[in-house]
Protein backbone atom coordinates (compact mmCIF):
# COMPACT_ATOMS: atom_id res chain seq x y z
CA UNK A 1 0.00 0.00 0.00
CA UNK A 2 1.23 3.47 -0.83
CA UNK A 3 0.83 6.14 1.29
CA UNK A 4 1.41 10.08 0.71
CA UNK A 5 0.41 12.97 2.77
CA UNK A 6 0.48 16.36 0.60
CA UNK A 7 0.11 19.08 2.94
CA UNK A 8 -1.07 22.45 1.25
CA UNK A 9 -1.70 26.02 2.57
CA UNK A 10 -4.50 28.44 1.35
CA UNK A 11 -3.42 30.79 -0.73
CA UNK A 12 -5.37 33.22 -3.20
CA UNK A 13 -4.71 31.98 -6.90
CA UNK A 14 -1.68 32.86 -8.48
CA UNK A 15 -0.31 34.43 -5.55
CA UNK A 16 2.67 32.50 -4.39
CA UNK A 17 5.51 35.24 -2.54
CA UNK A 18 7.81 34.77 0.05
CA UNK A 19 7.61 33.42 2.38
CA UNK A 20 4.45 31.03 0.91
CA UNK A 21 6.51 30.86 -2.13
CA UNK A 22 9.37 28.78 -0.43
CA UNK A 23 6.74 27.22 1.59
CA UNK A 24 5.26 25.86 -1.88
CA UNK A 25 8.71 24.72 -2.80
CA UNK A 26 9.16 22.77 0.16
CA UNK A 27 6.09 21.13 0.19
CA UNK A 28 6.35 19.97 -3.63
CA UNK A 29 9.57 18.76 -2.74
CA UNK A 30 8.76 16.49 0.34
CA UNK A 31 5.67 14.83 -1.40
CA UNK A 32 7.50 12.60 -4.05
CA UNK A 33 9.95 12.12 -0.98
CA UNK A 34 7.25 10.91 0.65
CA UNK A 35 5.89 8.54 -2.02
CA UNK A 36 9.64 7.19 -2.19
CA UNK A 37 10.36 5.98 1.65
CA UNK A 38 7.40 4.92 2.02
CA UNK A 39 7.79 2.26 -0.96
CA UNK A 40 11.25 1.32 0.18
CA UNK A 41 12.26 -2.61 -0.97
CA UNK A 42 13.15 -4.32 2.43
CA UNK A 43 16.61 -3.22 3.67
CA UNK A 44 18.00 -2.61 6.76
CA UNK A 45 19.80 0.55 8.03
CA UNK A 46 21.55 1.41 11.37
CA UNK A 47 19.89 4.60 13.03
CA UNK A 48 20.14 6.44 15.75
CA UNK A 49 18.03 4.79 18.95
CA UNK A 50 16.84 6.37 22.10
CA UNK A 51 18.85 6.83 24.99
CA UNK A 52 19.19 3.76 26.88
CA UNK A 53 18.37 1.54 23.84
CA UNK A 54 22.01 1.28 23.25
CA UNK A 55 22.52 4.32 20.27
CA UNK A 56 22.57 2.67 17.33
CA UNK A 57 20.84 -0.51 16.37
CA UNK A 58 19.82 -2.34 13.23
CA UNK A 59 16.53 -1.15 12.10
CA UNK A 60 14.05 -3.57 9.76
CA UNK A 61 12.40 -1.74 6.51
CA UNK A 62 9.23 -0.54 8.36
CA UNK A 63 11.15 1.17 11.21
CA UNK A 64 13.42 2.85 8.61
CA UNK A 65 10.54 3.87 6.15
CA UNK A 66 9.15 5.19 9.48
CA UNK A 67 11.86 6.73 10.58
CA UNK A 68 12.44 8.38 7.38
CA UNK A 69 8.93 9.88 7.26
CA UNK A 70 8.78 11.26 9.94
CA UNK A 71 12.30 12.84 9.85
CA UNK A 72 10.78 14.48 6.50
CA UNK A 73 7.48 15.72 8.14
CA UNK A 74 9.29 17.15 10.86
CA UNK A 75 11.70 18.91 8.51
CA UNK A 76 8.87 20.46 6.33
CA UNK A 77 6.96 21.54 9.64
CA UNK A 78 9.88 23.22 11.19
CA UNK A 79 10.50 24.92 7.41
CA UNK A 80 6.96 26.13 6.85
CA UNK A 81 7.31 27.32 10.17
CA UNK A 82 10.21 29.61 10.32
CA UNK A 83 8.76 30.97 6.88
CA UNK A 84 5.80 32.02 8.95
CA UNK A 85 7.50 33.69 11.60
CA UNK A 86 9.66 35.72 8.65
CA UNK A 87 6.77 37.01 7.51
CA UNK A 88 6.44 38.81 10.64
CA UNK A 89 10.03 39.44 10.26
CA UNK A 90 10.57 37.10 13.76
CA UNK A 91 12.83 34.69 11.87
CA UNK A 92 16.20 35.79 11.69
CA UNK A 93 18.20 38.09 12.89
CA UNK A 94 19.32 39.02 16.48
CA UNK A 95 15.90 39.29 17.66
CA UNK A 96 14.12 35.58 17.23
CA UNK A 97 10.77 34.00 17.94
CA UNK A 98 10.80 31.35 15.56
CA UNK A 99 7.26 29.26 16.23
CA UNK A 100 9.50 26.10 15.02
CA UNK A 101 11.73 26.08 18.05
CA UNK A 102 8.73 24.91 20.01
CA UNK A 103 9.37 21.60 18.26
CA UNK A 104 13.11 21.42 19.23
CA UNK A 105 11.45 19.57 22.30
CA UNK A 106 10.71 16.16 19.91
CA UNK A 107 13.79 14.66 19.93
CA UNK A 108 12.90 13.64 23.25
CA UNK A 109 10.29 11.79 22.34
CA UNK A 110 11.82 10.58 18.53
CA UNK A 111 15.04 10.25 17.53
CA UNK A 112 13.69 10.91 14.22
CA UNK A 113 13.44 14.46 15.15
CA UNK A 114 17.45 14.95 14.89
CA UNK A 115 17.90 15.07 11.66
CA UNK A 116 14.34 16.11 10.75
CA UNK A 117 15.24 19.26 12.53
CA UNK A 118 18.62 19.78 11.32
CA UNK A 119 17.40 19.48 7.90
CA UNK A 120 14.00 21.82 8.38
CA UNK A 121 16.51 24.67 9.71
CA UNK A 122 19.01 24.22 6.86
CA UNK A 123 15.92 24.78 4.75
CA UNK A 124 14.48 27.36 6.35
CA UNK A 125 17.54 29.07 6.05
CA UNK A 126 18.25 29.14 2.74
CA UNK A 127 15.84 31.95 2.88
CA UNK A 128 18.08 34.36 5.50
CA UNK A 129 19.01 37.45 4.50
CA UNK A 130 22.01 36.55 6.83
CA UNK A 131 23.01 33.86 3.33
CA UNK A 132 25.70 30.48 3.80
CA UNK A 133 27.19 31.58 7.13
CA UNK A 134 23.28 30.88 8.41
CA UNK A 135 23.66 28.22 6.75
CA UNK A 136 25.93 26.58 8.57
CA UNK A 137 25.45 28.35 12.16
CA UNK A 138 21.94 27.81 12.11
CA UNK A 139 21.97 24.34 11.19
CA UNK A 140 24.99 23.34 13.50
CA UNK A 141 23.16 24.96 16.62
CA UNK A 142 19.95 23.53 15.66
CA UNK A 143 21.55 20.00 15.55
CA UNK A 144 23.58 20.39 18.48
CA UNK A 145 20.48 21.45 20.27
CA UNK A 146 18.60 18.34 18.77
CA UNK A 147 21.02 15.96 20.16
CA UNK A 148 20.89 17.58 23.72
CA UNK A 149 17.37 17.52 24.14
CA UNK A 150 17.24 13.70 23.27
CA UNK A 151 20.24 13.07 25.58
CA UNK A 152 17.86 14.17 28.07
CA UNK A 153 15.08 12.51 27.18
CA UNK A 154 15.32 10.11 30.02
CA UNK A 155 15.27 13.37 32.59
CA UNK A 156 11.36 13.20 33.36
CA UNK A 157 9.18 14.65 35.81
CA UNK A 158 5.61 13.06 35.80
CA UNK A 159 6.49 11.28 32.79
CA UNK A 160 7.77 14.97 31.17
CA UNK A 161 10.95 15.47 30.00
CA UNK A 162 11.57 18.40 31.82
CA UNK A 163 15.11 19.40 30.58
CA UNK A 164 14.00 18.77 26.63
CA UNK A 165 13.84 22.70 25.99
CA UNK A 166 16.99 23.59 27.67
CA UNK A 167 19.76 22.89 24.90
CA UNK A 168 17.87 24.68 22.19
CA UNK A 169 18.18 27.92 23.99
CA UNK A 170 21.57 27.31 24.91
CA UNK A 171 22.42 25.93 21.67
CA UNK A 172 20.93 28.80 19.89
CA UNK A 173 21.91 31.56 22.26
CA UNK A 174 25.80 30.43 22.10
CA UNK A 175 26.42 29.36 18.30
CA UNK A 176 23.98 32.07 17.13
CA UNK A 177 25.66 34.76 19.55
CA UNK A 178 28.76 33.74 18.48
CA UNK A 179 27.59 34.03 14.95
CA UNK A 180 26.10 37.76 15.34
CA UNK A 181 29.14 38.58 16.86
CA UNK A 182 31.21 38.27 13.85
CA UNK A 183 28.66 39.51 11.94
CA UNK A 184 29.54 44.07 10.40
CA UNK A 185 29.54 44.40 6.55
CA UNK A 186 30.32 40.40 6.14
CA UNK A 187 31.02 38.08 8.60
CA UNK A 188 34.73 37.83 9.91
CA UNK A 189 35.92 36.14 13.14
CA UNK A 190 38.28 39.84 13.18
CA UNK A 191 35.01 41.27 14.18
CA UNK A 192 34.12 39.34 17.42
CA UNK A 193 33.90 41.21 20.22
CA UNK A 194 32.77 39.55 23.85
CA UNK A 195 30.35 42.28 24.01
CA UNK A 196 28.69 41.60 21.02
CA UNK A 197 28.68 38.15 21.62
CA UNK A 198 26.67 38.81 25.06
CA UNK A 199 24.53 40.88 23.35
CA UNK A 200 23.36 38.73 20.34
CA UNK A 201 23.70 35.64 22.68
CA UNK A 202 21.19 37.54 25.36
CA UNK A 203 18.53 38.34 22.82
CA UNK A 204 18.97 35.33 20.82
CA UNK A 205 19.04 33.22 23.85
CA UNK A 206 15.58 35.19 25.33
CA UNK A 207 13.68 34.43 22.38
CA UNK A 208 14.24 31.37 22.54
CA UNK A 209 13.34 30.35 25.74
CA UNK A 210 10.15 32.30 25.29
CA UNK A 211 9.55 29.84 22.58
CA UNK A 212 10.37 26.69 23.98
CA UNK A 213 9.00 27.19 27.10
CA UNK A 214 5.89 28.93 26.51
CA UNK A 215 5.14 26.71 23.22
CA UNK A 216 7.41 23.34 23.44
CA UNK A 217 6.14 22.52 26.87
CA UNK A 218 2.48 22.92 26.26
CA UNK A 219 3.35 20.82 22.83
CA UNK A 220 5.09 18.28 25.17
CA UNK A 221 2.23 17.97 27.78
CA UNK A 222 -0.26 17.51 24.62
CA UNK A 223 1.78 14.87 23.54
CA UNK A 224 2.35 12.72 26.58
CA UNK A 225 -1.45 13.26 27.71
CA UNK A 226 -3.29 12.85 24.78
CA UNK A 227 -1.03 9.47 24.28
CA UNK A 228 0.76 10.89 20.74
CA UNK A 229 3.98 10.51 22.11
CA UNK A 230 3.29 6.60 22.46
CA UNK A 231 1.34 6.20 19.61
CA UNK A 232 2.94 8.59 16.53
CA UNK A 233 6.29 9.14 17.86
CA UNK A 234 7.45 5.99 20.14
């Protein structure tokens, strides 16, 4: 049986700008993807397993094709996402409230979400005004914050993984701040200065724990109590 999810967002006809215009783009691009892994011949792959599970284990085709999938939702979610927020010009810059951090939190709950994320930010950054050197920051410090948060995955408090939405905002605040700090006409590591790098690590670092805290927790409580985290994401 082949299954495909196309995911589309309203738009008036012919209108297609940025950021629904990359939005579009992804979106085409993740349905065929979709199609594909989820018609995989049998093989088995070695992933990346939950903590205590013993890291990496041998996975059989449906836990790959699953895997897979839901790496590439994630991914087009945290994309679509960020595009939203730069509409309100909230994605990039020193001053962040990306809605997609809230789902920094899933790796504790998927190790799917690892590279689903890391790929979803390289995406949505190809649309920074701040070009390759977002690239590469944003993506590092949104897979560095990916693997923290399912490292401590097995930190719960009434079966919550309290600690989930702590290395995205020090993730973000330190690679990011480090990033801004570099940052005049074109980005140099001449230009660092500790104070900018307090600065753009403060406000980067604020936003983001607005984010995760105020949105990944509530999306983490929804998940645990409505029994998604068992059921979609185990």
């Amino acid at each position: 049986m082949i299954v495909s999810v196309v995911w589309t967002l309203p738009r008036p006809a012919g209108a297609c700008i940025f950021p629904q215009n990359a939005v579009c783009y992804i979106m085409a691009f993740f349905a065929p993807v979709s199609r594909n892994i989820l018609t995989l011949n049998k093989t088995r792959g070695r992933f990346l397993a939950g903590p205590g599970n013993g890291g990496f284990h041998t996975m059989s085709n449906v836990k790959k094709t699953r895997f897979l999938a839901l790496s590439a939702v994630i991914a087009g979610l945290y994309a679509a996402l960020t595009f939203a927020a730069a509409a309100l010009n909230l994605a990039y810059g020193p001053i962040q409230f990306r809605f997609s951090e809230a789902l920094t939190v899933l790796p504790a709950f998927t190790p799917a979400a690892v590279p689903g994320l890391a790929l979803g930010c390289f995406l949505a950054n190809l649309g920074s005004p701040l070009g390759p050197v977002d690239w590469v920051f944003g993506t590092a410090a949104t897979l560095l914050a990916a693997l923290g948060s399912w490292a401590l995955a097995h930190v719960k408090y009434k079966n919550i993984p309290i600690l989930a939405p702590l290395p995205p905002v020090l993730a973000n605040a330190l690679v990011v701040g480090l990033e801004i700090s570099c940052l005049a006409d074109s980005f140099a590591w001449s230009n660092f200065s500790w104070a900018a790098f307090a600065s753009g690590a403060l406000s980067v670092g604020l936003g983001e724990l607005v984010v995760c805290y105020l949105l990944g927790v509530p999306l983490m409580l929804l998940l645990e109590r409505s029994g998604l985290s068992k059921q979609l994401l185990a």
